[in-house]
Protein backbone atom coordinates (compact mmCIF):
# COMPACT_ATOMS: atom_id res chain seq x y z
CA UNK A 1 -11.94 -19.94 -22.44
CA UNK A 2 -10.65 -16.66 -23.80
CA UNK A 3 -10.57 -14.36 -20.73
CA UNK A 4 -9.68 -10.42 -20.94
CA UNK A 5 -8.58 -8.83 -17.25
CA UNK A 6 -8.50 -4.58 -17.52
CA UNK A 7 -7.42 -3.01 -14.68
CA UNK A 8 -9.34 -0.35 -14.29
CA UNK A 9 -7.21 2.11 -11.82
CA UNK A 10 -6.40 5.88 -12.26
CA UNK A 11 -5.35 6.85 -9.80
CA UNK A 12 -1.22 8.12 -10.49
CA UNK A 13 -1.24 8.85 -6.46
CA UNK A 14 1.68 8.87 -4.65
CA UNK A 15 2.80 7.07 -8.24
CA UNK A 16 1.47 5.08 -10.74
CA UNK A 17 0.76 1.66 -9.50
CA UNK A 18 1.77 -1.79 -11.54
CA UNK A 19 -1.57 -4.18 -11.47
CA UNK A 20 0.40 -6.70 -9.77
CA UNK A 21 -2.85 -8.67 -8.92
CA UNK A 22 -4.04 -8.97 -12.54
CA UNK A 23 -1.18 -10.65 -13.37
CA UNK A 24 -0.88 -13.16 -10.79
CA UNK A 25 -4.64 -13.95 -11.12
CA UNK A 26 -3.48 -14.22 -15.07
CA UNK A 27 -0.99 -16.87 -14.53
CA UNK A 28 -3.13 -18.51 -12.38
CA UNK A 29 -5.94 -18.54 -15.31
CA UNK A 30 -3.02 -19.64 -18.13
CA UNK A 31 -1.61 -22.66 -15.55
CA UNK A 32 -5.21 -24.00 -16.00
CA UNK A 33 -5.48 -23.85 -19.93
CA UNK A 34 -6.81 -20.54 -20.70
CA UNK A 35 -6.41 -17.97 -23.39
CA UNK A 36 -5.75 -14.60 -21.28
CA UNK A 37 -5.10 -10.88 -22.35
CA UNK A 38 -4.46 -8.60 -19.92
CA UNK A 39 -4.95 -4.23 -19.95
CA UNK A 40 -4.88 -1.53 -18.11
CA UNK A 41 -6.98 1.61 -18.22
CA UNK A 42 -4.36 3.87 -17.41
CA UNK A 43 -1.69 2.34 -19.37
CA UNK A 44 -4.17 2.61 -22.38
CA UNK A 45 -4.47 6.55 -21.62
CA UNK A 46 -8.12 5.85 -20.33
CA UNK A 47 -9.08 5.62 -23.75
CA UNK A 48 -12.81 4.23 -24.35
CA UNK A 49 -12.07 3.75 -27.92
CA UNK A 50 -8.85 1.76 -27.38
CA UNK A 51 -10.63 -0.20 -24.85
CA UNK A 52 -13.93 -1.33 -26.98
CA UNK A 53 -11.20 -2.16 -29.85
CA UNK A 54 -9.44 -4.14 -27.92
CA UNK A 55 -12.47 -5.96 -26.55
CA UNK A 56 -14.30 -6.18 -30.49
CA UNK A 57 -10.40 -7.70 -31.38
CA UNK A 58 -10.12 -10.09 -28.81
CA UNK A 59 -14.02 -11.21 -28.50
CA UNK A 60 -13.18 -12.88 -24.85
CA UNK A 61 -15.54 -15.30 -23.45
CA UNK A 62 -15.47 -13.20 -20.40
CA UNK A 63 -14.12 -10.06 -18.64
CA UNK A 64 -12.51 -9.82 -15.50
CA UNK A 65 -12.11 -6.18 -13.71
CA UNK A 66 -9.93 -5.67 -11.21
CA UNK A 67 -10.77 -2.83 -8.77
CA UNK A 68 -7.57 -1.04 -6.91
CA UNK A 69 -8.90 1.80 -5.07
CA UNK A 70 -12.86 3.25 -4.05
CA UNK A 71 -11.19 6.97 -3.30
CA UNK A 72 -7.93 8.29 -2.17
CA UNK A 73 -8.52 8.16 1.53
CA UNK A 74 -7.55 11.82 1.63
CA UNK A 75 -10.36 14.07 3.47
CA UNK A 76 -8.54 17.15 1.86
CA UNK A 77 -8.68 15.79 -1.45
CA UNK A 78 -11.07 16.23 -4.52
CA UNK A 79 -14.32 14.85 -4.82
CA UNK A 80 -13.56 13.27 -8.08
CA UNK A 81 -11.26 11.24 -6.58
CA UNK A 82 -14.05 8.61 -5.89
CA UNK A 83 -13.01 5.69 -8.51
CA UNK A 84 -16.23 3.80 -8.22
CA UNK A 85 -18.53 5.73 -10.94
CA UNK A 86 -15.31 5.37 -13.25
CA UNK A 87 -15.50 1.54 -12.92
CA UNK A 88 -19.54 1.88 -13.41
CA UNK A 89 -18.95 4.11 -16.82
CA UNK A 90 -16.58 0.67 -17.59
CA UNK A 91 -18.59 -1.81 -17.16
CA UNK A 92 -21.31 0.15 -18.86
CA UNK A 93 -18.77 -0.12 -21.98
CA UNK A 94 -18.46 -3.44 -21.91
CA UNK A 95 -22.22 -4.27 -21.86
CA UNK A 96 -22.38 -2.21 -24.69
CA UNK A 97 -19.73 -3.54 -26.72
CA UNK A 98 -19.77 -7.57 -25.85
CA UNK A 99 -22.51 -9.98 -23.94
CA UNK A 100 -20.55 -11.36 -21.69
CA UNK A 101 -20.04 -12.15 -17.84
CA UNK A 102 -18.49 -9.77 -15.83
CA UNK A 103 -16.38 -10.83 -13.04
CA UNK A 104 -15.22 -8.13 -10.49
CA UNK A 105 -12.14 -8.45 -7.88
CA UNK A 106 -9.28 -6.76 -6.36
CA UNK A 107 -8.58 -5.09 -2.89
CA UNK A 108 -11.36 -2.33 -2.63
CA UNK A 109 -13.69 -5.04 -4.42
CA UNK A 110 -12.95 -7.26 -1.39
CA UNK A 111 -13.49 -4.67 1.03
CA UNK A 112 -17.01 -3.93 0.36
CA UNK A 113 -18.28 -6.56 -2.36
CA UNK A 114 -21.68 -6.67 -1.79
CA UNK A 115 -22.85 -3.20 -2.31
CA UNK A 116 -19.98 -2.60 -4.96
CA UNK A 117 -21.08 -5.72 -7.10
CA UNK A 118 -24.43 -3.84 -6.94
CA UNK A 119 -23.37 -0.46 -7.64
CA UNK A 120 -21.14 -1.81 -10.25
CA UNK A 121 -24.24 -4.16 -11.78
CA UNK A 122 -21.33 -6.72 -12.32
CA UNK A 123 -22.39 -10.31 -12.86
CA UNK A 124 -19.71 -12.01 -10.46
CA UNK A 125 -17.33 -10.81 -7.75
CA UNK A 126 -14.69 -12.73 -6.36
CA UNK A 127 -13.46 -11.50 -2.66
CA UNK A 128 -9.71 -12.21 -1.87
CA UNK A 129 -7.36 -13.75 -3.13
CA UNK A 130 -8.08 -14.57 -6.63
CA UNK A 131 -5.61 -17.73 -7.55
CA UNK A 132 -8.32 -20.10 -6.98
CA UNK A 133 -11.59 -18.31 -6.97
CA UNK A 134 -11.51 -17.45 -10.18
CA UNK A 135 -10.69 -20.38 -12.26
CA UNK A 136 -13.06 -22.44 -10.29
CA UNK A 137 -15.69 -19.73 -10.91
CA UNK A 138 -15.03 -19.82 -14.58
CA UNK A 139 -15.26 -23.41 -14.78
CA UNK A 140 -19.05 -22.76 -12.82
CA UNK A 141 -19.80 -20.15 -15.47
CA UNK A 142 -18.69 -22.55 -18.23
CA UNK A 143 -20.65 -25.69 -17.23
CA UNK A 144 -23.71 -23.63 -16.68
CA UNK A 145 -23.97 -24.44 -13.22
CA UNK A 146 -25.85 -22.17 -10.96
CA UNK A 147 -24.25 -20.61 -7.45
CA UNK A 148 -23.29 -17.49 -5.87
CA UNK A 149 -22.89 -14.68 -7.56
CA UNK A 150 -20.36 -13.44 -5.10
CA UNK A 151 -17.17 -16.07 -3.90
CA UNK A 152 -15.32 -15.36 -0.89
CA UNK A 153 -11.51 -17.40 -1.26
CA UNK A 154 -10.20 -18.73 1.68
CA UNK A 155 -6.56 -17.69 2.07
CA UNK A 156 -4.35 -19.36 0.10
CA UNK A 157 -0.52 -20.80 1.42
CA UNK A 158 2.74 -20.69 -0.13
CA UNK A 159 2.02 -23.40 -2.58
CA UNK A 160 -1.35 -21.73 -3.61
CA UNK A 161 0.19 -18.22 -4.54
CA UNK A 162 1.23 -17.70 -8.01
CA UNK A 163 4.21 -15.87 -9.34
CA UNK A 164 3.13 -12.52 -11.36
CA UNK A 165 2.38 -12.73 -15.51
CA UNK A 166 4.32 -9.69 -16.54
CA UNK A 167 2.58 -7.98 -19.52
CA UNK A 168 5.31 -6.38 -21.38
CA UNK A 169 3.20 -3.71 -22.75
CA UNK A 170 1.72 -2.52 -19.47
CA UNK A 171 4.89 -2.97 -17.54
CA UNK A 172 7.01 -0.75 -20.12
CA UNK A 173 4.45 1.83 -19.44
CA UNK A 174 5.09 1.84 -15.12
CA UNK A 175 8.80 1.85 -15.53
CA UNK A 176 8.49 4.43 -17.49
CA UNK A 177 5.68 6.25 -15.60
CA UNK A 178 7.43 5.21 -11.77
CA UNK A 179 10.09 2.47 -12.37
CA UNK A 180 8.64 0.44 -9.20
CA UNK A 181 6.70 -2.25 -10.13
CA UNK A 182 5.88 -4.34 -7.12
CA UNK A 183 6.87 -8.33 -5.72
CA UNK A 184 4.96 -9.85 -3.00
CA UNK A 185 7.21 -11.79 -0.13
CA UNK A 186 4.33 -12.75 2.05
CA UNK A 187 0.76 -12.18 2.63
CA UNK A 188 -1.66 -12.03 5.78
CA UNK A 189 -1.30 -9.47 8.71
CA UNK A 190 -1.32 -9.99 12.41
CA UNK A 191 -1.92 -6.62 13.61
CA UNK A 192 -4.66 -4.74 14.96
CA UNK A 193 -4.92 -0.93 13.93
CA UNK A 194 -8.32 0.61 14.36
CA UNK A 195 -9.08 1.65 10.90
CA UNK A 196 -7.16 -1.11 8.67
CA UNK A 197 -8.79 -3.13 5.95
CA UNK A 198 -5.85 -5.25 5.78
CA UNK A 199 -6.60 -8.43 8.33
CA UNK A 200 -10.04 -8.54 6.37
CA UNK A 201 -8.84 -8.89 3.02
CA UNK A 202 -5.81 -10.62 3.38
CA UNK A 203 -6.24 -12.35 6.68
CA UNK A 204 -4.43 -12.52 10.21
CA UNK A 205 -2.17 -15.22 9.66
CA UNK A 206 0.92 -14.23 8.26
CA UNK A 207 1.59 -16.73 4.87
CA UNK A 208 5.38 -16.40 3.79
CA UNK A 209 5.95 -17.08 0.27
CA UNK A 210 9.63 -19.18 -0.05
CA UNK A 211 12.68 -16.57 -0.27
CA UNK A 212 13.61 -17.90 -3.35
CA UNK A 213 10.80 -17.90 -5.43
CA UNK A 214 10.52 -14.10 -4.31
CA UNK A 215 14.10 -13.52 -5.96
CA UNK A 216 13.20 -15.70 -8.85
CA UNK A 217 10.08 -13.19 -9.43
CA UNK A 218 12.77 -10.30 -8.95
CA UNK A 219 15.65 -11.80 -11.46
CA UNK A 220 12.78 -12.42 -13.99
CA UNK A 221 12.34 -8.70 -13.24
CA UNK A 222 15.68 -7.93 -14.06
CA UNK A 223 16.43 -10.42 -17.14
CA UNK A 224 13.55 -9.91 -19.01
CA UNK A 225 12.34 -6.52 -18.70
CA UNK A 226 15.49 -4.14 -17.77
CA UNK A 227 14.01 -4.04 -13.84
CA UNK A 228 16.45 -2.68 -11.45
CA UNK A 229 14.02 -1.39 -8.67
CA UNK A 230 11.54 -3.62 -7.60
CA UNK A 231 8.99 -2.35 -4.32
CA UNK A 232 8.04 -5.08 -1.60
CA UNK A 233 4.42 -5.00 -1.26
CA UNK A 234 3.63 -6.93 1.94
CA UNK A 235 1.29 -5.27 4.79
CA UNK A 236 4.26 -5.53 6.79
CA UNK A 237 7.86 -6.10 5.16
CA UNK A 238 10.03 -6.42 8.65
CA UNK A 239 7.74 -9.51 10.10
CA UNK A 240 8.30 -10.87 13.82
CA UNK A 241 9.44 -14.09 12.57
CA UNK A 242 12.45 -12.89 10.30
CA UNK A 243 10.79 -14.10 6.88
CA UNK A 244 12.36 -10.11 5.30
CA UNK A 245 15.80 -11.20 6.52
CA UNK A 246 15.73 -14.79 4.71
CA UNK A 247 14.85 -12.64 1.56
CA UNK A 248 17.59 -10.17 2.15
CA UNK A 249 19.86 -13.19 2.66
CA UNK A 250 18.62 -15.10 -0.56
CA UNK A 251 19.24 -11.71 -2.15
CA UNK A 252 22.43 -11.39 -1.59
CA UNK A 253 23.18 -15.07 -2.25
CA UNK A 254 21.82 -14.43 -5.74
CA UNK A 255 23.81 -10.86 -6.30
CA UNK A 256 20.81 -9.36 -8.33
CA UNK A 257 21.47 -5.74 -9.77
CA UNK A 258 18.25 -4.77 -8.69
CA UNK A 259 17.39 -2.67 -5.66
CA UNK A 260 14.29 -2.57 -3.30
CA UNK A 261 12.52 -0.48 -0.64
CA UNK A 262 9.00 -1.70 1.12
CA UNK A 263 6.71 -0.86 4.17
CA UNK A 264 8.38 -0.86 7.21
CA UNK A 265 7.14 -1.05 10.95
CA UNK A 266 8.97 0.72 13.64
CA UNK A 267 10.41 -1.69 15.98
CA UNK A 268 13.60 -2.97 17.38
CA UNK A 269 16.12 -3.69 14.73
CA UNK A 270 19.52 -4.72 15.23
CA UNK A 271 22.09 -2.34 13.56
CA UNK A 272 23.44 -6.01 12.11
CA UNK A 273 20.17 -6.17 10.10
CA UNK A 274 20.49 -2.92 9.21
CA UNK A 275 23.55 -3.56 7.48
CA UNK A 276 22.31 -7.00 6.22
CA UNK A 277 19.78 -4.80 4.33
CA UNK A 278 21.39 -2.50 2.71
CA UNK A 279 23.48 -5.14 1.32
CA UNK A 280 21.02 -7.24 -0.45
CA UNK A 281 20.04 -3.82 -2.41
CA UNK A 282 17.61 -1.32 0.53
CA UNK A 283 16.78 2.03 -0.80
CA UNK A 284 14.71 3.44 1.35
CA UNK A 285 11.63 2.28 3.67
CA UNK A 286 8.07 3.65 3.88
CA UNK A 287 7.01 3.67 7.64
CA UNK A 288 3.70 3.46 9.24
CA UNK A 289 4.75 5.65 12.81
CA UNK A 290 1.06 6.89 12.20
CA UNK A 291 1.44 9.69 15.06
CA UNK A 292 3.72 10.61 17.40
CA UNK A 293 1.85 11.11 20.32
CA UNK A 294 1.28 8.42 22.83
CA UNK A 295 -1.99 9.02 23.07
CA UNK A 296 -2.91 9.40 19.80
CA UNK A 297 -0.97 5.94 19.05
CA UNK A 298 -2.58 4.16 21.83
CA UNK A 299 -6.09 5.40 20.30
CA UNK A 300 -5.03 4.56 16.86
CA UNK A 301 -4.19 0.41 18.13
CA UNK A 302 -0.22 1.17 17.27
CA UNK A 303 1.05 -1.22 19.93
CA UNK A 304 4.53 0.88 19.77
CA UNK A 305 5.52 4.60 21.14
CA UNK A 306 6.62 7.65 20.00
CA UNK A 307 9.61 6.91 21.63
CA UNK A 308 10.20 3.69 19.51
CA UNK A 309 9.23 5.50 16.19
CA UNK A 310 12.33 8.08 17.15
CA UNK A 311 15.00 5.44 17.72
CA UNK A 312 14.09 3.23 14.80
CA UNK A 313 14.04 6.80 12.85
CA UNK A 314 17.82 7.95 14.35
CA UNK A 315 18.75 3.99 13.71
CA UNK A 316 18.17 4.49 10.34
CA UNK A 317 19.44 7.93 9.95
CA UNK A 318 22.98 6.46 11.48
CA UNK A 319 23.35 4.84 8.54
CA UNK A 320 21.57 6.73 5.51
CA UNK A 321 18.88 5.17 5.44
CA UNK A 322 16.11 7.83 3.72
CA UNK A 323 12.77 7.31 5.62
CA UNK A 324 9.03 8.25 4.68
CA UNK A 325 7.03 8.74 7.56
CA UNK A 326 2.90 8.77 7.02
CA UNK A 327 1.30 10.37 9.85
CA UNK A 328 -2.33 11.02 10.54
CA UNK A 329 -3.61 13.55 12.56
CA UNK A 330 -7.19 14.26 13.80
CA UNK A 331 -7.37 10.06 14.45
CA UNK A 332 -9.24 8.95 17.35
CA UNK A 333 -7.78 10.40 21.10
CA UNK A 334 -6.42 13.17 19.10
CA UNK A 335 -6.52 16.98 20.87
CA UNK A 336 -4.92 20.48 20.39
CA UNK A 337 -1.86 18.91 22.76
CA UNK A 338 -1.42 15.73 21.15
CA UNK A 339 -0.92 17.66 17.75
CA UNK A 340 1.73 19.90 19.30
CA UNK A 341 3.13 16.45 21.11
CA UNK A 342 3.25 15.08 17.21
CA UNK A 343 5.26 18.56 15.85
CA UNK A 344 7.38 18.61 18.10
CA UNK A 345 8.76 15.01 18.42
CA UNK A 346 8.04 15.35 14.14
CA UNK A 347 10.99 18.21 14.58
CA UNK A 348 13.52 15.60 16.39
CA UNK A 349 13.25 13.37 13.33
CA UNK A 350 16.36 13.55 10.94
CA UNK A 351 16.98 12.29 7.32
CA UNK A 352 13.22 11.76 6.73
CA UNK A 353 10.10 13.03 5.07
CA UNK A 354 6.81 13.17 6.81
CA UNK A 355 3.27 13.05 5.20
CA UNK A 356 0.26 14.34 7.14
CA UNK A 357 -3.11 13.34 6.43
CA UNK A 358 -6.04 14.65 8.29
CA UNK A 359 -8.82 12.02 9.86
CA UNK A 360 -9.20 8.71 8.92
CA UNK A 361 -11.18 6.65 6.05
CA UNK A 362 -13.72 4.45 7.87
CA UNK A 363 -13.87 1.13 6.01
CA UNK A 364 -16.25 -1.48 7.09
CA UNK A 365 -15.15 -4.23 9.36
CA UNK A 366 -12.86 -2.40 11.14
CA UNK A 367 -12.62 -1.14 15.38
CA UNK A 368 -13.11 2.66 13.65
CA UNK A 369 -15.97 2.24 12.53
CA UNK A 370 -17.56 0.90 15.64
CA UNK A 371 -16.20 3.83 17.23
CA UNK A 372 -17.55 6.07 15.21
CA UNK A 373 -21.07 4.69 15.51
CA UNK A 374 -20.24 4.62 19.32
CA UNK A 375 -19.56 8.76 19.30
CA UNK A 376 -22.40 9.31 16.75
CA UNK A 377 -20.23 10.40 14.17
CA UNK A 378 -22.04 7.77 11.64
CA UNK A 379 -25.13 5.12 12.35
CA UNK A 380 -24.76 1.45 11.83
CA UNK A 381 -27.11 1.96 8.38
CA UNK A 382 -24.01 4.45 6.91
CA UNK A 383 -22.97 3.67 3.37
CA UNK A 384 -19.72 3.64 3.26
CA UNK A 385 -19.27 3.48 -0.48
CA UNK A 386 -19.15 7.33 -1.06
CA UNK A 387 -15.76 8.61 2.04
CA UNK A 388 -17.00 9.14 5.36
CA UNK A 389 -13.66 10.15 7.85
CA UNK A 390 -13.33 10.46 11.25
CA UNK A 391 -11.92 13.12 13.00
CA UNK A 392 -11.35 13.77 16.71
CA UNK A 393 -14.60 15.40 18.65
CA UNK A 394 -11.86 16.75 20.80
CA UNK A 395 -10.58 19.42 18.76
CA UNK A 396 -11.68 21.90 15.94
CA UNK A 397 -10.72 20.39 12.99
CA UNK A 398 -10.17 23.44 11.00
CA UNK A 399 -7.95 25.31 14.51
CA UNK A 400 -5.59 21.72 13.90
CA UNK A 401 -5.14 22.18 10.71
CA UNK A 402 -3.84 25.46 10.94
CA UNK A 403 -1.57 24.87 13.54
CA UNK A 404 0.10 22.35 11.46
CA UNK A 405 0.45 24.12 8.42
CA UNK A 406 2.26 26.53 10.65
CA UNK A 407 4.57 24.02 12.33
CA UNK A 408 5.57 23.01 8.90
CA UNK A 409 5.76 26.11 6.94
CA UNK A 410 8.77 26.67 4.74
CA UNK A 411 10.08 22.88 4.95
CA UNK A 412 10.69 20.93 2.09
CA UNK A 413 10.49 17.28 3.60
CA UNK A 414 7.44 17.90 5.87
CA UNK A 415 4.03 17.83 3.79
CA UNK A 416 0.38 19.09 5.05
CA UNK A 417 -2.11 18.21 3.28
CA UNK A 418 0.01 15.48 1.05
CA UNK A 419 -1.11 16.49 -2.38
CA UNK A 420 2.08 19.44 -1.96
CA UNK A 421 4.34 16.60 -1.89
CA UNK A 422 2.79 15.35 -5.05
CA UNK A 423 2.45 18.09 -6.96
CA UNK A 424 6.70 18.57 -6.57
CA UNK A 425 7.10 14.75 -7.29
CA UNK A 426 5.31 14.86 -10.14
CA UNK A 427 7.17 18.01 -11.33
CA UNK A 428 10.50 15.76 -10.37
CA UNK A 429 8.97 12.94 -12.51
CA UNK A 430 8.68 15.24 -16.04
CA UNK A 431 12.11 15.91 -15.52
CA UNK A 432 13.09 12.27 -15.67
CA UNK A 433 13.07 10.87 -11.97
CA UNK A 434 11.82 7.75 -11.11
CA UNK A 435 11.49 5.18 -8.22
CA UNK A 436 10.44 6.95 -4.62
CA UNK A 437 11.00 10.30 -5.60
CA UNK A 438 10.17 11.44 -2.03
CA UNK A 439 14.17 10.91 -1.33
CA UNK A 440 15.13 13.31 -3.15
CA UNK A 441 12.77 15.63 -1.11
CA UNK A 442 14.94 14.88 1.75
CA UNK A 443 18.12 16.24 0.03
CA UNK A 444 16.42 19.12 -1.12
CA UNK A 445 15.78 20.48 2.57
CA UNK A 446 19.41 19.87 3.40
CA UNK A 447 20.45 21.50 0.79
CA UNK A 448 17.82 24.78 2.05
CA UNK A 449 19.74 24.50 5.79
CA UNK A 450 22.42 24.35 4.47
CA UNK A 451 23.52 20.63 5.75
CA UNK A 452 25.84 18.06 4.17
CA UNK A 453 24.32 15.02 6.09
CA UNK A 454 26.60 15.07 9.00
CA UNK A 455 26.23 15.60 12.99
CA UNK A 456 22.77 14.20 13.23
CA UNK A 457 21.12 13.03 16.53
CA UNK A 458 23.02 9.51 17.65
CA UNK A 459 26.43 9.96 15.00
CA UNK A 460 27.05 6.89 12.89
CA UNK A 461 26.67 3.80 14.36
CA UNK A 462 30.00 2.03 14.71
CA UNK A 463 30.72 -0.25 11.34
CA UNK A 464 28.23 -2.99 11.57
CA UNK A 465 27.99 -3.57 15.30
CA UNK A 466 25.89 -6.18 16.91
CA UNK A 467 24.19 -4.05 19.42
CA UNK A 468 21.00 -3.40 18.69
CA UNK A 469 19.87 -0.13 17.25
CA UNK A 470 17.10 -0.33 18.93
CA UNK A 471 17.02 -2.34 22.02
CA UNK A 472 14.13 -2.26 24.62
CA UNK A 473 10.48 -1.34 25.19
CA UNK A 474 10.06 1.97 26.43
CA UNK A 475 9.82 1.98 29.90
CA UNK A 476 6.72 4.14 30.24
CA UNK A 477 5.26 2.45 27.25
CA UNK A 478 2.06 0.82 28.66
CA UNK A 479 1.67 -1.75 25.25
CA UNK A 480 5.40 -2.23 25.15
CA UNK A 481 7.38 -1.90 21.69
CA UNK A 482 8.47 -5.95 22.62
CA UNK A 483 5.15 -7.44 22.18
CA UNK A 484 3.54 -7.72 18.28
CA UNK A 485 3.10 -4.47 17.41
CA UNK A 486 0.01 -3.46 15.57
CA UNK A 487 1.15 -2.05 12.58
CA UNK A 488 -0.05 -1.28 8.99
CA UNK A 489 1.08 1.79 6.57
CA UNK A 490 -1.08 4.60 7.61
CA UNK A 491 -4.14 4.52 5.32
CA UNK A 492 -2.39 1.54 3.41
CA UNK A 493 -5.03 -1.11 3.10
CA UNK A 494 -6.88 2.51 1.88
CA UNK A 495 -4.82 3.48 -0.20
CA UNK A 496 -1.82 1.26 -1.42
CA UNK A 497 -3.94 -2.34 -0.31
CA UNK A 498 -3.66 -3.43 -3.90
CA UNK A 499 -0.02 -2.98 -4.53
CA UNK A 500 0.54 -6.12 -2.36
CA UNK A 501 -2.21 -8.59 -3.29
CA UNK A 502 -3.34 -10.93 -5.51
CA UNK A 503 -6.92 -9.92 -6.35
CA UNK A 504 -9.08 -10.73 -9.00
């Protein structure tokens, strides 16, 4: 069958985001003997016209949309910022141009499919991951034969997942657009944070993907398409079990001119595998501290303290390492002297750049929203296709809010709300940068106090020493930073989910 996929994200937020579960679900479709054409929306300039050309040229058999984001999890963001009527206005196209089936996937797809399908008035959806689903749902549609109009995969293993099918078109446009298109190492998530999507979509069981099929995917990267920064996309990139060091190790084995950076959880790490990192090509990690008050983490499902999020933070500071810390405030436990508690441990941090969202996005299937039916905040008959947040009822949202916008007034690596980080990154971007970005945020408030890197909290840690960076549980820590930690990029199955999967 001749099958188009169109991405249909547009969102450019915190950077323009390479459809990285199109193209696995494409190779997927050409392994079993189909004609496939891939686009993307944004990469296309959101262009109608170039779309229903496209479609009229090709004449596919059937379309396949994959669905990124619902909204940008940001409470202080726009209203327009709700992606959903965009991907209605699309399908609408389509029916107008071509009679075909419609098949809808992706992460925010999977997080809501029922009343998206409908909203959508798609024929199909496919929840998950799409490897599987969809060819066997195309073979259903092509024999005729009659069955749901949703399918829910089962998670796949490492034998099931498919290496990405690159479209050269649309992956000249993100390297030129953000140079950080992304590789999966593993898939699944073990951890239990209040408001995260991730467990539901990708599953609790942590799936590695073999080490060297990961670099294959990256020197393919590199060979082919002039790749020399690629962005891990996993849930979690430093796993319990080790899987991120066998991948640094197979990096370095392979000696690939291509550097990396990925989501990060703080936790003990040995200065040894801090080294072993930067090695095999680490640029810089995004981390999901979340808050950094012990309450505040213990209400948010964290499973580690503030005190662990400071000594993974100095840890990584020893050695250069630049850091991006997201941090929500407002989540649940929250009050006026956990927010102060946050600031000022948020003022200890060195080498780093901290983004503050307020509340939290509550996403179906998840402790928050059970909460927030508990306080009365929603009911259990709340849509949650249009953004509902939480915030603490213990404080006055707008009184927090201005007491962090004073904490962080007149610093150039702390950001409240987080669109005044984007706005200078995407000033830094017309001038030519690309990758994170966000590090060189870091060096401009050094350069504003006047520091050249040096003296920070904890010195340099002496030239690859065993000892670990970051040894014990806290001793006041009820949860205990030794135990699996709950962890998951604040907001990230919200708002970066589909970076890291392999949805329809």
């Amino acid at each position: 069958m001749k099958i188009l996929l169109l991405a249909t994200n547009t969102d450019r937020e915190p950077y323009p985001v390479y459809p990285l579960g199109m193209a696995v679900v494409a190779q997927a479709l050409f392994t079993a003997g189909h004609e496939v054409r891939q686009l993307d929306y944004l990469a296309m300039g959101e262009s109608d016209e170039a779309l229903r050309a496209a479609l009229l040229e090709f004449q596919p058999q059937v379309v396949g949309l994959s669905l990124r984001n619902i909204d940008d999890v940001d409470s202080c963001g726009s209203p327009e910022q709700w992606f959903l009527d965009r991907s209605r206005r699309i399908v609408e196209l389509l029916r107008a141009t071509l009679d075909v089936p419609i098949i809808v996937g992706g992460p925010a797809f999977s997080i809501m499919p029922e009343a998206i399908l409908e909203y959508l008035g798609a024929d199909f959806g496919v929840a998950g991951e799409g490897e599987r689903a969809v060819p066997d749902l195309l073979s259903r549609i092509e024999r005729g034969e009659p069955g749901p109009r949703i399918v829910k995969s089962t998670p796949l293993d490492a034998t099931g997942m498919r290496s990405p099918r690159m479209d050269p078109v649309i992956l000249e446009y993100y390297q030129r657009e953000s140079g950080l298109p992304g590789v999966h190492t593993k898939r699944g998530c073990p951890h239990d944070c209040v408001y995260c999507s991730y467990p539901a979509i990708e599953g609790r069981t942590i799936r590695p993907r073999d080490p060297e099929h990961v670099v294959d995917d990256m020197a393919e990267l590199a060979r082919n398409h002039g790749v020399d920064h690629v962005f891990f996309t996993d849930s979690v990139f430093n796993d319990d079990q080790g899987h991120y060091l066998a991948v640094a190790e197979a990096l370095l084995r392979r000696n690939l001119p291509v550097r990396w950076s990925a989501f990060f959880r703080p936790g003990p790490i040995r200065n040894e595998e801090l080294d072993l990192l930067l090695r095999s090509g680490l640029l810089g990690m995004e981390v999901g501290s979340d808050a950094l008050a012990e309450a505040t983490l213990a209400g948010l499902g964290k499973g580690f303290c503030c005190s662990d999020v400071l000594r993974f933070n100095a840890a990584c500071a020893a050695r250069d390492i630049p850091l991006a810390h997201y941090l929500i405030i407002g989540g649940p436990e929250e009050t006026e002297a956990t927010i102060k508690e946050t600031l000022v441990n948020l003022e200890k941090m060195e080498h780093c750049v901290a983004f503050l969202y307020s509340g939290l996005r509550i996403l179906p299937r998840t402790r928050l929203r059970k909460r927030a039916v508990a306080e009365g905040l929603i009911d259990r008959q709340t849509s949650l296709l249009h953004p509902a947040y939480y915030h603490s009822p213990l404080l006055d949202r707008e009184t927090m809010h201005a007491i962090v916008s004073q904490a962080l007034r007149g610093r150039r690596d702390r950001f409240f709300p987080p669109r005044n980080a984007q706005d200078r990154m995407n000033v830094m971007r017309r001038f030519g940068y690309r990758g994170l970005v966000w590090d060189q945020l870091i060096n401009a408030e050094k350069q504003r106090r006047g520091k050249n890197g040096n003296g920070r909290a904890n010195g340099r840690a002496n030239g690859g020493s065993s000892k670990e960076a970051f040894p014990a549980a806290s001793p006041h820590c009820s949860q205990g930073s030794a135990q699996t930690a709950p962890f998951s990029p604040p907001l990230a199955a919200q708002h970066l989910a589909s970076i890291s999967t392999s949805k329809a």
